[in-house]
PDB file of N, CA and C in Angstrom:
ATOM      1  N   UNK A   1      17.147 -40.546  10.262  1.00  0.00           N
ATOM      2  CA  UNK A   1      18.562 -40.513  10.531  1.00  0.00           C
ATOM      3  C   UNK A   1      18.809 -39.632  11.745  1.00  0.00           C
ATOM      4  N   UNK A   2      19.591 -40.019  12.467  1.00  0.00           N
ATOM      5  CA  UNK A   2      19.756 -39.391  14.272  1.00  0.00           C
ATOM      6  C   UNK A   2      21.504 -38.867  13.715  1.00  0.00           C
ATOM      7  N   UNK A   3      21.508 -37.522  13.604  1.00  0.00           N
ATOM      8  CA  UNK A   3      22.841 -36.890  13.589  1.00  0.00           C
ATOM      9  C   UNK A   3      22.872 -36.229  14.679  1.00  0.00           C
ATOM     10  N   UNK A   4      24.338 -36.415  15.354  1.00  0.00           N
ATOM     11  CA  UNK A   4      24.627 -35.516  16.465  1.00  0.00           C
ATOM     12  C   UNK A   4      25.798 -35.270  16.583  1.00  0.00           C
ATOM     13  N   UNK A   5      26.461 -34.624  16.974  1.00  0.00           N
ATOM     14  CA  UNK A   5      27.616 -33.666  17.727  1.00  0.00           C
ATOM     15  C   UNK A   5      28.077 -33.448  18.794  1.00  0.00           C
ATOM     16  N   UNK A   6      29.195 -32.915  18.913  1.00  0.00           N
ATOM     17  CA  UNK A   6      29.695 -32.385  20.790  1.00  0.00           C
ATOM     18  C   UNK A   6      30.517 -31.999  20.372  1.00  0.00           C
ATOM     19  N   UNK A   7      30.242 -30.722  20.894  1.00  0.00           N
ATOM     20  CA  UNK A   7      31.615 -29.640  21.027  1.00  0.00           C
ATOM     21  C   UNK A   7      31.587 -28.548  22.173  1.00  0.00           C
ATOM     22  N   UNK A   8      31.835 -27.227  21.767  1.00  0.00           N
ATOM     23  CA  UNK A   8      31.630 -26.157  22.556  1.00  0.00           C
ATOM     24  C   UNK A   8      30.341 -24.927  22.017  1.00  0.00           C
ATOM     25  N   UNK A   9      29.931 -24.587  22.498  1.00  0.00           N
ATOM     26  CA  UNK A   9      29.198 -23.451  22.071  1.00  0.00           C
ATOM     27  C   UNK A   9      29.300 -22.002  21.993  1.00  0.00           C
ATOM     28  N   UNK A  10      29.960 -21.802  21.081  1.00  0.00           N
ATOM     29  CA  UNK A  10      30.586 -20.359  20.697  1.00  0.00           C
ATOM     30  C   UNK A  10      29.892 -19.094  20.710  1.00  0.00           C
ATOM     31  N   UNK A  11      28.812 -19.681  20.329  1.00  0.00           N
ATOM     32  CA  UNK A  11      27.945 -18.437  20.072  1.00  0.00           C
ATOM     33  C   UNK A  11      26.276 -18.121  20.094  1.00  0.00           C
ATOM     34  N   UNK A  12      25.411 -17.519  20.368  1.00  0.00           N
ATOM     35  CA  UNK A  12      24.193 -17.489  20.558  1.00  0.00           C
ATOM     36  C   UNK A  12      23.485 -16.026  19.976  1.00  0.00           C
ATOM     37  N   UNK A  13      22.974 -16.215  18.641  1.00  0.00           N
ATOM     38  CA  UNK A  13      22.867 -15.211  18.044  1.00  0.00           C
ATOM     39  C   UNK A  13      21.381 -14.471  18.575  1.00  0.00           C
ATOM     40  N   UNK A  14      20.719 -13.302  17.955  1.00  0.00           N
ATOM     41  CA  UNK A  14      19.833 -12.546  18.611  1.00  0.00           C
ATOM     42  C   UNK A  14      18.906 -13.307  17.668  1.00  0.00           C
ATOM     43  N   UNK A  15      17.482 -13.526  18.548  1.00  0.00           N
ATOM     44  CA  UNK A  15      16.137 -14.027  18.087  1.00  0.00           C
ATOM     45  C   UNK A  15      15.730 -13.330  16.688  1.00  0.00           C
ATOM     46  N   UNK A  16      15.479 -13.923  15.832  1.00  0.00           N
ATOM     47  CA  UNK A  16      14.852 -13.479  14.525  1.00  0.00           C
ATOM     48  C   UNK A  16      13.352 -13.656  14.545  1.00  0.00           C
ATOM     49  N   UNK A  17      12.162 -12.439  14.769  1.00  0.00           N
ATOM     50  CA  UNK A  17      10.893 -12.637  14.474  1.00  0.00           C
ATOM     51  C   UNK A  17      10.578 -12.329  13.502  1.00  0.00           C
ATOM     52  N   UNK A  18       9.432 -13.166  12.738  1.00  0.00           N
ATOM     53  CA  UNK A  18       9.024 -12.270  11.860  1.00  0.00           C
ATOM     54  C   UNK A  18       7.104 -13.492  11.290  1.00  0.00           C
ATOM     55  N   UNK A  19       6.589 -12.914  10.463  1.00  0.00           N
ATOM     56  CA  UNK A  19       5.220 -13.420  10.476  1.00  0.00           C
ATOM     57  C   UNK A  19       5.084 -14.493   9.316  1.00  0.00           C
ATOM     58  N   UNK A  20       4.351 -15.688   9.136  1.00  0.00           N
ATOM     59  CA  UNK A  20       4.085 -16.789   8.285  1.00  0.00           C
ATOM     60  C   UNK A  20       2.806 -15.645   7.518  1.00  0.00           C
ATOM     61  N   UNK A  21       3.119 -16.805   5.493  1.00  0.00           N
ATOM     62  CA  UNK A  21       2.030 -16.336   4.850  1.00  0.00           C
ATOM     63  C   UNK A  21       0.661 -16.233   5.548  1.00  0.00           C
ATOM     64  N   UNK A  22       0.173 -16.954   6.830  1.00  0.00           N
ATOM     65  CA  UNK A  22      -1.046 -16.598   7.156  1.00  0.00           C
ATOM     66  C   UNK A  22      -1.186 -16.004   8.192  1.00  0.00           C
ATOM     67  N   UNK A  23      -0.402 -15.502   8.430  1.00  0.00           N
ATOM     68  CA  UNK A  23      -0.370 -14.132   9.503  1.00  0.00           C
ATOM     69  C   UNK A  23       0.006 -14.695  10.933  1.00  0.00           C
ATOM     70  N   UNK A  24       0.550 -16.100  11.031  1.00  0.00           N
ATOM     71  CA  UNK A  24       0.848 -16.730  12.247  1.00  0.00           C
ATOM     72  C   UNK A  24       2.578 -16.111  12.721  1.00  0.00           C
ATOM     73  N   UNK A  25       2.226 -15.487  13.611  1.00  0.00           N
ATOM     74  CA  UNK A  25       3.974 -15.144  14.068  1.00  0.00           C
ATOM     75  C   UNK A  25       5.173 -16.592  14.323  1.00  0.00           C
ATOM     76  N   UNK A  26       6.169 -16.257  13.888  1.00  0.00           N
ATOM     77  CA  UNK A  26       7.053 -16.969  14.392  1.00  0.00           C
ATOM     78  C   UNK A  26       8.838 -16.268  14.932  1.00  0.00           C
ATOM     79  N   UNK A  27       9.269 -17.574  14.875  1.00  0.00           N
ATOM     80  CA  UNK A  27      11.090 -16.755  16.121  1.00  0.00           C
ATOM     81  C   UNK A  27      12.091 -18.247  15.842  1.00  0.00           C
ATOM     82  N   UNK A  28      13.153 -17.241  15.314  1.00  0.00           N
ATOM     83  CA  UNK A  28      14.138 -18.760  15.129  1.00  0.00           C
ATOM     84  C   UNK A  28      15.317 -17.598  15.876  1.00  0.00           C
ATOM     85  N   UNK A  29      16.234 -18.891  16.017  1.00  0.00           N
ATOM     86  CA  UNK A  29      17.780 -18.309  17.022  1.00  0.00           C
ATOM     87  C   UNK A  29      18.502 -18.998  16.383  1.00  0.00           C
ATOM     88  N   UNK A  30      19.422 -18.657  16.245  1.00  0.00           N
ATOM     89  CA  UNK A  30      21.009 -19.340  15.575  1.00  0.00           C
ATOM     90  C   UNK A  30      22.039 -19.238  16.762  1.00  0.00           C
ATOM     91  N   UNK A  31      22.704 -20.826  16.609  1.00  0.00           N
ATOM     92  CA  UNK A  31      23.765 -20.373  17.494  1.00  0.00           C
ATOM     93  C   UNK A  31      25.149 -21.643  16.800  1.00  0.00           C
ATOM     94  N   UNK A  32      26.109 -21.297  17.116  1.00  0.00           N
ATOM     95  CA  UNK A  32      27.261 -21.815  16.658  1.00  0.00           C
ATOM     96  C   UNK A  32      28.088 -22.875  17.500  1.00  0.00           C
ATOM     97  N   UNK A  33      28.222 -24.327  17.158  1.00  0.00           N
ATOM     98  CA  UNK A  33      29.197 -24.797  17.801  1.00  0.00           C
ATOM     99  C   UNK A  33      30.050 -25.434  17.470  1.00  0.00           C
ATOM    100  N   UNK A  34      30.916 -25.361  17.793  1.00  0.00           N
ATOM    101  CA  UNK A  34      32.439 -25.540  17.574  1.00  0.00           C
ATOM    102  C   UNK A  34      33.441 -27.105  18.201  1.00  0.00           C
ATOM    103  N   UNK A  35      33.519 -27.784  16.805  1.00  0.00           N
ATOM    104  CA  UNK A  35      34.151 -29.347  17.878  1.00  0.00           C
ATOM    105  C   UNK A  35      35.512 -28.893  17.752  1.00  0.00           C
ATOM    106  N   UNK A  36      36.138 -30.417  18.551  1.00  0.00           N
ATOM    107  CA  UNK A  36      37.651 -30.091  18.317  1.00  0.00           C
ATOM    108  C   UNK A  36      38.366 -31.039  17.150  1.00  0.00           C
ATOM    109  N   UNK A  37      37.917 -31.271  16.056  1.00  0.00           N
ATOM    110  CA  UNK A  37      38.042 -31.819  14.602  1.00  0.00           C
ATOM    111  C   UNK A  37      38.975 -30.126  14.477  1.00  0.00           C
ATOM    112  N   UNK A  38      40.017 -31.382  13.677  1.00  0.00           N
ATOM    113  CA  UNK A  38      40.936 -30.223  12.525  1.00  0.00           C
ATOM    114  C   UNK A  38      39.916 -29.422  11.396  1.00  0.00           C
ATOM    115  N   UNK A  39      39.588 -30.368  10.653  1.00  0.00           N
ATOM    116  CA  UNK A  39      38.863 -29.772   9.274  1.00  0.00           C
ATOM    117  C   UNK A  39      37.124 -29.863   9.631  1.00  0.00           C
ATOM    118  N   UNK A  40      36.601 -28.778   8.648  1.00  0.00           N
ATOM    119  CA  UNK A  40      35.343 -28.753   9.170  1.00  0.00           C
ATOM    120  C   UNK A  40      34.338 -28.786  11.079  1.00  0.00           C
ATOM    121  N   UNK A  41      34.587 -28.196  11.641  1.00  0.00           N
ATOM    122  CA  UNK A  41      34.840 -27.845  12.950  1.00  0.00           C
ATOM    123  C   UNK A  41      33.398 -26.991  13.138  1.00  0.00           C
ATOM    124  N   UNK A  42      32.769 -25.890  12.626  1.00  0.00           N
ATOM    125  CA  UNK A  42      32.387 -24.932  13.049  1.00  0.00           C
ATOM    126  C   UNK A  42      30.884 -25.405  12.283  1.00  0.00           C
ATOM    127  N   UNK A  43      29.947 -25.623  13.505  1.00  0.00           N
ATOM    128  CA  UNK A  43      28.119 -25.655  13.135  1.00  0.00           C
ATOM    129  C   UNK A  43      27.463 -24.629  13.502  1.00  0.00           C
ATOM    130  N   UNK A  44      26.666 -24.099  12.229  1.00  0.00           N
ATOM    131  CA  UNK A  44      25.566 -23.238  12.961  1.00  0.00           C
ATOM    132  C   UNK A  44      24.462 -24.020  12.709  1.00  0.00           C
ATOM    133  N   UNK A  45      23.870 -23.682  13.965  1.00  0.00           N
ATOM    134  CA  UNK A  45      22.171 -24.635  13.921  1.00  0.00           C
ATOM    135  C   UNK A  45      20.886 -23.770  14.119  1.00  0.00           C
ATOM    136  N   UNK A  46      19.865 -24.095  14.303  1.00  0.00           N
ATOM    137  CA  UNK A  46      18.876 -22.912  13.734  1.00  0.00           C
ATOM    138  C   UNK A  46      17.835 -23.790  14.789  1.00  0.00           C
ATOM    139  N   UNK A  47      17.170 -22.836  15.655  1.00  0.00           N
ATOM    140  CA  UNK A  47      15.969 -23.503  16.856  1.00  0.00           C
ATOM    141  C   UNK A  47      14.806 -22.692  16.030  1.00  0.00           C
ATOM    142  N   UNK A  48      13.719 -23.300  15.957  1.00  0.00           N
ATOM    143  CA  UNK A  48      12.454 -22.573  15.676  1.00  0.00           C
ATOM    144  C   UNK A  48      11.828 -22.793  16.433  1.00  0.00           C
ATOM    145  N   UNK A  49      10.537 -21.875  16.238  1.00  0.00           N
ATOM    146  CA  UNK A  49       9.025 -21.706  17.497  1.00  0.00           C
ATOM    147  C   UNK A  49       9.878 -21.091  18.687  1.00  0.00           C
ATOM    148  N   UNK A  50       8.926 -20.287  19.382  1.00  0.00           N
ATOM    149  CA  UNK A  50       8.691 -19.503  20.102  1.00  0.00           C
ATOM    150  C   UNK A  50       9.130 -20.656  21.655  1.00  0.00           C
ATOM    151  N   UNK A  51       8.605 -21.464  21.336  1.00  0.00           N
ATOM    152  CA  UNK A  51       8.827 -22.319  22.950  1.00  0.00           C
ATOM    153  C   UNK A  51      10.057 -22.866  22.532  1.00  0.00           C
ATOM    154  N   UNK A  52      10.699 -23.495  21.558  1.00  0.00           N
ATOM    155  CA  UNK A  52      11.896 -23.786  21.644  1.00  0.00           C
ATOM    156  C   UNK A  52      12.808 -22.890  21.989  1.00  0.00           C
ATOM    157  N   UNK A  53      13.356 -21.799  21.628  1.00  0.00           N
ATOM    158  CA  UNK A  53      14.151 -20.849  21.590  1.00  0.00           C
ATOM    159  C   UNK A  53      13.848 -20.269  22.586  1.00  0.00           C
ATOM    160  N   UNK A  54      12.827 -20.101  23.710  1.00  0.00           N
ATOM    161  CA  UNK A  54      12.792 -19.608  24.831  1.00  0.00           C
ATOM    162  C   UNK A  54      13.550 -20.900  25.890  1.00  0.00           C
ATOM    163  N   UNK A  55      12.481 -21.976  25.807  1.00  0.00           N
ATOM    164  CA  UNK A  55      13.792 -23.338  26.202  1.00  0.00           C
ATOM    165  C   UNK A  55      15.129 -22.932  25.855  1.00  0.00           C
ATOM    166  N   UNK A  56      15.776 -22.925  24.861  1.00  0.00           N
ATOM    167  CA  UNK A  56      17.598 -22.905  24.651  1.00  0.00           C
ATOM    168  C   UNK A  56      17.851 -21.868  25.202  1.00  0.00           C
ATOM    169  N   UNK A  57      17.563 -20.598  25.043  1.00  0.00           N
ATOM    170  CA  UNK A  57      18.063 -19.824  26.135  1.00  0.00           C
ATOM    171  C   UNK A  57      17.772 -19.648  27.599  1.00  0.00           C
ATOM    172  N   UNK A  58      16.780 -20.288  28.427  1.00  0.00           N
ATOM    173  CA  UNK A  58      17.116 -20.547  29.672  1.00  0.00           C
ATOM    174  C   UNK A  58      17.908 -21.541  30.179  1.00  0.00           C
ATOM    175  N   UNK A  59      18.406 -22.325  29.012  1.00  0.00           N
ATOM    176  CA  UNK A  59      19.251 -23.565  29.602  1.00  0.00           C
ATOM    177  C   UNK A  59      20.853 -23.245  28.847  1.00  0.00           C
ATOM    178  N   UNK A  60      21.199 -22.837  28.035  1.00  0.00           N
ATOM    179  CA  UNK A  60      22.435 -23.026  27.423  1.00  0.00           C
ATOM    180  C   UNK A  60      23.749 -21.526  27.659  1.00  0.00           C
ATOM    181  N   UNK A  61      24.405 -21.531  27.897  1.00  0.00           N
ATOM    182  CA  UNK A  61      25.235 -20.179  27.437  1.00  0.00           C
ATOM    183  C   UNK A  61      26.285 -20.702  26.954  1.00  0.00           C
ATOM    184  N   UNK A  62      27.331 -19.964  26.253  1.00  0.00           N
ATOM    185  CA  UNK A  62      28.292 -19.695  25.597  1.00  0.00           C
ATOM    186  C   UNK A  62      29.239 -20.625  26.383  1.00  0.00           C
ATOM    187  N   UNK A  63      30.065 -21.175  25.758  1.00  0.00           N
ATOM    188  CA  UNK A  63      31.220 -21.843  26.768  1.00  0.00           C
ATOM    189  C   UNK A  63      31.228 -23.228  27.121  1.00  0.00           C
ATOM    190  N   UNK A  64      29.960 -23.595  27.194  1.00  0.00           N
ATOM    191  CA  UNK A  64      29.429 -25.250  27.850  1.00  0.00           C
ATOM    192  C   UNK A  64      29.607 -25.919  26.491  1.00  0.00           C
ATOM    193  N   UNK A  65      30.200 -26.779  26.747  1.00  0.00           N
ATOM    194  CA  UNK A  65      30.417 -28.226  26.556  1.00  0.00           C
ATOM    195  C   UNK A  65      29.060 -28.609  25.873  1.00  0.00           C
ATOM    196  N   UNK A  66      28.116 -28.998  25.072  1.00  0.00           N
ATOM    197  CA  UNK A  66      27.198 -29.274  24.851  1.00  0.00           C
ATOM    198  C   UNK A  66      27.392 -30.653  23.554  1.00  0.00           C
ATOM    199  N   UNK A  67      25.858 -31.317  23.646  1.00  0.00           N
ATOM    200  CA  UNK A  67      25.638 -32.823  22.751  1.00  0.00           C
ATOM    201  C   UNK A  67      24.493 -32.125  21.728  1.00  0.00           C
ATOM    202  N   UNK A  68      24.404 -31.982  20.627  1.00  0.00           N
ATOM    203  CA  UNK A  68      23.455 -31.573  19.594  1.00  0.00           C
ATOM    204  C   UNK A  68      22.745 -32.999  18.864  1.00  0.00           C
ATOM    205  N   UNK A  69      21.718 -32.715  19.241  1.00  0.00           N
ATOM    206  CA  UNK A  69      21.205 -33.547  17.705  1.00  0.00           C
ATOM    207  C   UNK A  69      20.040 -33.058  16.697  1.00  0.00           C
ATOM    208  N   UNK A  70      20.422 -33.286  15.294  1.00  0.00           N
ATOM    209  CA  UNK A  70      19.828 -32.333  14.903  1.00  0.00           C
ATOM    210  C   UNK A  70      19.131 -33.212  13.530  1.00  0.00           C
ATOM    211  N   UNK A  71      18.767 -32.270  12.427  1.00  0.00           N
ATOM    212  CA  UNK A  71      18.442 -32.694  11.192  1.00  0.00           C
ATOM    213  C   UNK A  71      18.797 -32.215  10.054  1.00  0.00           C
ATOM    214  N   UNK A  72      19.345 -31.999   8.915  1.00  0.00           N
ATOM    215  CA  UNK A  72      19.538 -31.718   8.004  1.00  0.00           C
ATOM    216  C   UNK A  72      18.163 -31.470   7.036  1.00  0.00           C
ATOM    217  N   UNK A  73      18.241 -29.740   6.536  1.00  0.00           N
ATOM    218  CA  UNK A  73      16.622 -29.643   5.737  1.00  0.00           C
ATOM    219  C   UNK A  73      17.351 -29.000   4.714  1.00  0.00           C
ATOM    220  N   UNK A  74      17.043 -29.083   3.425  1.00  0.00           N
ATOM    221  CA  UNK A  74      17.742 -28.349   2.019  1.00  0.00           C
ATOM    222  C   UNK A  74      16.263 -27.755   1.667  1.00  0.00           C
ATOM    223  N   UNK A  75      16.071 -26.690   0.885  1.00  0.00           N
ATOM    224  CA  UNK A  75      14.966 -26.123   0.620  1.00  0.00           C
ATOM    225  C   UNK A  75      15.840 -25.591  -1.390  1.00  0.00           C
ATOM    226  N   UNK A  76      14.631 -25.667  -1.753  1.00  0.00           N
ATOM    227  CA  UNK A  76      15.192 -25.026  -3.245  1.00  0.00           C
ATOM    228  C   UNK A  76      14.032 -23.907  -3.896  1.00  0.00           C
ATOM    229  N   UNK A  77      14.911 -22.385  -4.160  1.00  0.00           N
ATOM    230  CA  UNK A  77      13.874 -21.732  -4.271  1.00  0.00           C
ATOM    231  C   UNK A  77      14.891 -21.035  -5.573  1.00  0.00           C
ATOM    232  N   UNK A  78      14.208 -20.585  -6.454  1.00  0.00           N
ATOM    233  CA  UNK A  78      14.313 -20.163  -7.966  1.00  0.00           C
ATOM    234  C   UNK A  78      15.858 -20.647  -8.487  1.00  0.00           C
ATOM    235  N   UNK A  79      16.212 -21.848  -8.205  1.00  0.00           N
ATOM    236  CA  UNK A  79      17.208 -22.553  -8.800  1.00  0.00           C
ATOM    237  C   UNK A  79      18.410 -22.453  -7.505  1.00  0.00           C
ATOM    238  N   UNK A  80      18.035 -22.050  -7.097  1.00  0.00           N
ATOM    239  CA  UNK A  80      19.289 -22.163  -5.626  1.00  0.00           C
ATOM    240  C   UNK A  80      18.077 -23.193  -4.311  1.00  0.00           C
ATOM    241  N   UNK A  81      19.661 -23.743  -4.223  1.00  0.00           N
ATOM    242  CA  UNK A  81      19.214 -24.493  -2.955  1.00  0.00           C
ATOM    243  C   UNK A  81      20.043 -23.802  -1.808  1.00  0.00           C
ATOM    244  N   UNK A  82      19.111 -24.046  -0.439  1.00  0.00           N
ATOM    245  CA  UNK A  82      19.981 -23.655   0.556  1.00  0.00           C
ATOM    246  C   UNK A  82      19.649 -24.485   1.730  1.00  0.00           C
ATOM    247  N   UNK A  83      20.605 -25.162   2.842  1.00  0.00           N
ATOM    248  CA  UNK A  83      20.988 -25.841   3.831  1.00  0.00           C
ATOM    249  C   UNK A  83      20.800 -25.135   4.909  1.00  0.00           C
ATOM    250  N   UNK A  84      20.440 -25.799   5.935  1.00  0.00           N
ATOM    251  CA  UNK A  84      20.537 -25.751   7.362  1.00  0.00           C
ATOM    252  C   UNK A  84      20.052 -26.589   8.434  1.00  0.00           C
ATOM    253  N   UNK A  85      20.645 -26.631   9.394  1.00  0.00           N
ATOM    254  CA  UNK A  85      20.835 -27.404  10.204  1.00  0.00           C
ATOM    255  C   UNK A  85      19.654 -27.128  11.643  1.00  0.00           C
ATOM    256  N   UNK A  86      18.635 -27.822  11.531  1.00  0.00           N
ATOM    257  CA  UNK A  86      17.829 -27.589  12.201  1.00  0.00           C
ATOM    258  C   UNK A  86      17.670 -28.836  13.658  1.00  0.00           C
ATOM    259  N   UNK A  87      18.691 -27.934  14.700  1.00  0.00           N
ATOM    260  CA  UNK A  87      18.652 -28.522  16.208  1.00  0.00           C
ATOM    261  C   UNK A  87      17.293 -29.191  16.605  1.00  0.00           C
ATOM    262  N   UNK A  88      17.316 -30.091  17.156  1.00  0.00           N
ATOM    263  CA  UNK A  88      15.701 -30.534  17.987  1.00  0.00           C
ATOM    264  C   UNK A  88      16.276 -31.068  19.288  1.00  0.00           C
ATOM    265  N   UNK A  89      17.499 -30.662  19.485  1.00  0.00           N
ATOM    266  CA  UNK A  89      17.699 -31.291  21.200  1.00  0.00           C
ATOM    267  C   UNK A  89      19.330 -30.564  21.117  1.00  0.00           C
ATOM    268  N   UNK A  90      19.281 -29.984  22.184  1.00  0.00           N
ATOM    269  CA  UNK A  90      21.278 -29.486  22.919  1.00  0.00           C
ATOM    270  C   UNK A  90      21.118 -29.357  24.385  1.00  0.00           C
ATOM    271  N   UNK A  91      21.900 -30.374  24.339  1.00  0.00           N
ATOM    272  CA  UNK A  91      22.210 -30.905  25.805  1.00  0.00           C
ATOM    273  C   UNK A  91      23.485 -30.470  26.555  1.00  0.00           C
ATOM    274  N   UNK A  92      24.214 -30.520  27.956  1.00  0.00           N
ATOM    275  CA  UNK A  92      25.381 -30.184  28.234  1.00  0.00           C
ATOM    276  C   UNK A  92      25.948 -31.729  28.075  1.00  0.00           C
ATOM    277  N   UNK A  93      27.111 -31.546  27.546  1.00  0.00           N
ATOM    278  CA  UNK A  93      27.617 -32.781  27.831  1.00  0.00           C
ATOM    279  C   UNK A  93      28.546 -33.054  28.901  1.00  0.00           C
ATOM    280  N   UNK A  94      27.729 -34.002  30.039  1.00  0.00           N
ATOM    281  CA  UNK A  94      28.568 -34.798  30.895  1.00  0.00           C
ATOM    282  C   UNK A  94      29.942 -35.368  30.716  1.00  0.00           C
ATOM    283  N   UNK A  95      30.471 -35.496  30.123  1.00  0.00           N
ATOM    284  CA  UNK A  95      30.740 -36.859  29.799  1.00  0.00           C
ATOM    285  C   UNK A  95      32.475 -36.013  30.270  1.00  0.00           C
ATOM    286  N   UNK A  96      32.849 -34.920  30.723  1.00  0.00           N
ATOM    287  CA  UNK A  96      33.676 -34.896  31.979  1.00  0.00           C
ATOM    288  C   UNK A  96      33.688 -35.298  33.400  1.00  0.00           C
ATOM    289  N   UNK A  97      32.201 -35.029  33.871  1.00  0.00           N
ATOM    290  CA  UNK A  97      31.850 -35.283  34.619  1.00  0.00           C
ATOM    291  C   UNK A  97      31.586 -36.660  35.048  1.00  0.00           C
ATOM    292  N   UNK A  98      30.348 -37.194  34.241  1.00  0.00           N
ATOM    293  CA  UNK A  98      30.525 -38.874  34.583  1.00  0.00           C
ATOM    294  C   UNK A  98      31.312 -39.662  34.170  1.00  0.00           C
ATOM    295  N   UNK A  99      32.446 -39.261  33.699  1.00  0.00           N
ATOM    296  CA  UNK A  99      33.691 -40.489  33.539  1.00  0.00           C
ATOM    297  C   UNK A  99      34.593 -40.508  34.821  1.00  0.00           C
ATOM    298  N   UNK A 100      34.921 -41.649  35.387  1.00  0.00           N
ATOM    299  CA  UNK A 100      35.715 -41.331  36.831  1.00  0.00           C
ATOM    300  C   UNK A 100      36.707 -42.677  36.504  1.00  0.00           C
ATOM    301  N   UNK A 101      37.548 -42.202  36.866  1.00  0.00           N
ATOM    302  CA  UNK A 101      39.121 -42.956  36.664  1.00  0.00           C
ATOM    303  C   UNK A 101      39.305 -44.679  37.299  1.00  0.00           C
ATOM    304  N   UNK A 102      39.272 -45.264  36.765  1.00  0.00           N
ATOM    305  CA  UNK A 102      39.261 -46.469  37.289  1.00  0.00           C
ATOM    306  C   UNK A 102      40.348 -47.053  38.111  1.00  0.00           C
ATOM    307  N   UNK A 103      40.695 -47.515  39.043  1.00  0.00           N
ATOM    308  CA  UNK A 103      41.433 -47.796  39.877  1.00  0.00           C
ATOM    309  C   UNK A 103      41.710 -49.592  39.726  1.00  0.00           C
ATOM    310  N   UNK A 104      42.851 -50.283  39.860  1.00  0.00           N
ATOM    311  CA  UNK A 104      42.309 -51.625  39.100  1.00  0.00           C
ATOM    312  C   UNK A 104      43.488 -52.106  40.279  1.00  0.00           C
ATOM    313  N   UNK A 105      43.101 -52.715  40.922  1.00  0.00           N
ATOM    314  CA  UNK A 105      43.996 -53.225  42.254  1.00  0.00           C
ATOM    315  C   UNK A 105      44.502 -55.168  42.047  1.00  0.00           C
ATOM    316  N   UNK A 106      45.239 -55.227  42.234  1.00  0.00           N
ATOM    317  CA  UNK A 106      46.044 -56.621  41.890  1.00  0.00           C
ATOM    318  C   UNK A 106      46.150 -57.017  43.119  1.00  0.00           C
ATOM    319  N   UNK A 107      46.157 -58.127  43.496  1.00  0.00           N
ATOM    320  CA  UNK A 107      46.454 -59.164  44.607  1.00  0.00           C
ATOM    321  C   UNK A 107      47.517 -60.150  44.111  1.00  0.00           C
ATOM    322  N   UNK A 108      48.253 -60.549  45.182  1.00  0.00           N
ATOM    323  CA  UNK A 108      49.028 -61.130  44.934  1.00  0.00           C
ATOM    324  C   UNK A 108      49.341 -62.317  45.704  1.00  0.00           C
ATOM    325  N   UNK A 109      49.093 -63.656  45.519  1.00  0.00           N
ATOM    326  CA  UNK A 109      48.976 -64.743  46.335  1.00  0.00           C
ATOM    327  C   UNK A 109      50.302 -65.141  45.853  1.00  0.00           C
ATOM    328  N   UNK A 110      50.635 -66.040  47.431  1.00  0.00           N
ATOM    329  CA  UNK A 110      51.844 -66.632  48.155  1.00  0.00           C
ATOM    330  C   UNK A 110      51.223 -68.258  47.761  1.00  0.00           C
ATOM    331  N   UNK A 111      50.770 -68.106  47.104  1.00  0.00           N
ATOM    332  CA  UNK A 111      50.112 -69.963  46.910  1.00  0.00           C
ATOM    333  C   UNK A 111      51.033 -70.660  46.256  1.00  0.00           C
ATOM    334  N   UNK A 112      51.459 -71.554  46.074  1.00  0.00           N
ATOM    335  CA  UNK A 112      52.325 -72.066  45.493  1.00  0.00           C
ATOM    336  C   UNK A 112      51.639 -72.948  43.562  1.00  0.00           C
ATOM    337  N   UNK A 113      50.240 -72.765  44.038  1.00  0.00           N
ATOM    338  CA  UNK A 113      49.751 -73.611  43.106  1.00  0.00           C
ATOM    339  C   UNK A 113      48.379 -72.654  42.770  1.00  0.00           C
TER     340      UNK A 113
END
């Protein structure tokens, strides 16, 4: 299933490190974005690995317009489940930019027929 989004990007939280049961390091980032929907409006999404989250922060800041697509992962641990939204692509979104106003010009013939 391909879920995605567009909104704004509100927020870019500080890198979380910390080490896997086999002693392999890892780094996730959270960051928040915000559509312009009345109800339900506000995503936080979650980047993991070390090369992703170095990727999103040389490309993204606060403010831009951005396209998310992501995945939905539920995990269940001693009778609680818990959600999150795990990004695999945020893009800026164009789509101010490449839309350009169409101009639609009429002619008008003197023909009789």
């Amino acid at each position: 299933m391909d879920l995605e989004i567009k909104g704004t990007l509100t927020k870019i939280g500080e890198t979380v490190t910390g080490t896997g049961k086999d002693g392999t390091p890892w780094q996730k980032l959270t960051y928040t974005v915000e559509t312009d929907q009345t109800y339900n409006n506000l995503y936080a999404f979650e980047v993991f690995s070390q090369e992703k989250v170095e990727q999103f922060k040389k490309y993204n800041v606060v403010g831009t317009k951005v396209s998310v697509k992501f995945n939905v992962s539920t995990n269940e641990w001693k009778g609680k489940y818990f959600t999150t939204l795990q990004s695999w692509r945020c893009t800026k979104d164009d789509v101010q930019t490449t839309e350009k106003e169409t101009v639609q010009t009429t002619t008008e013939d003197d023909l009789p027929f």
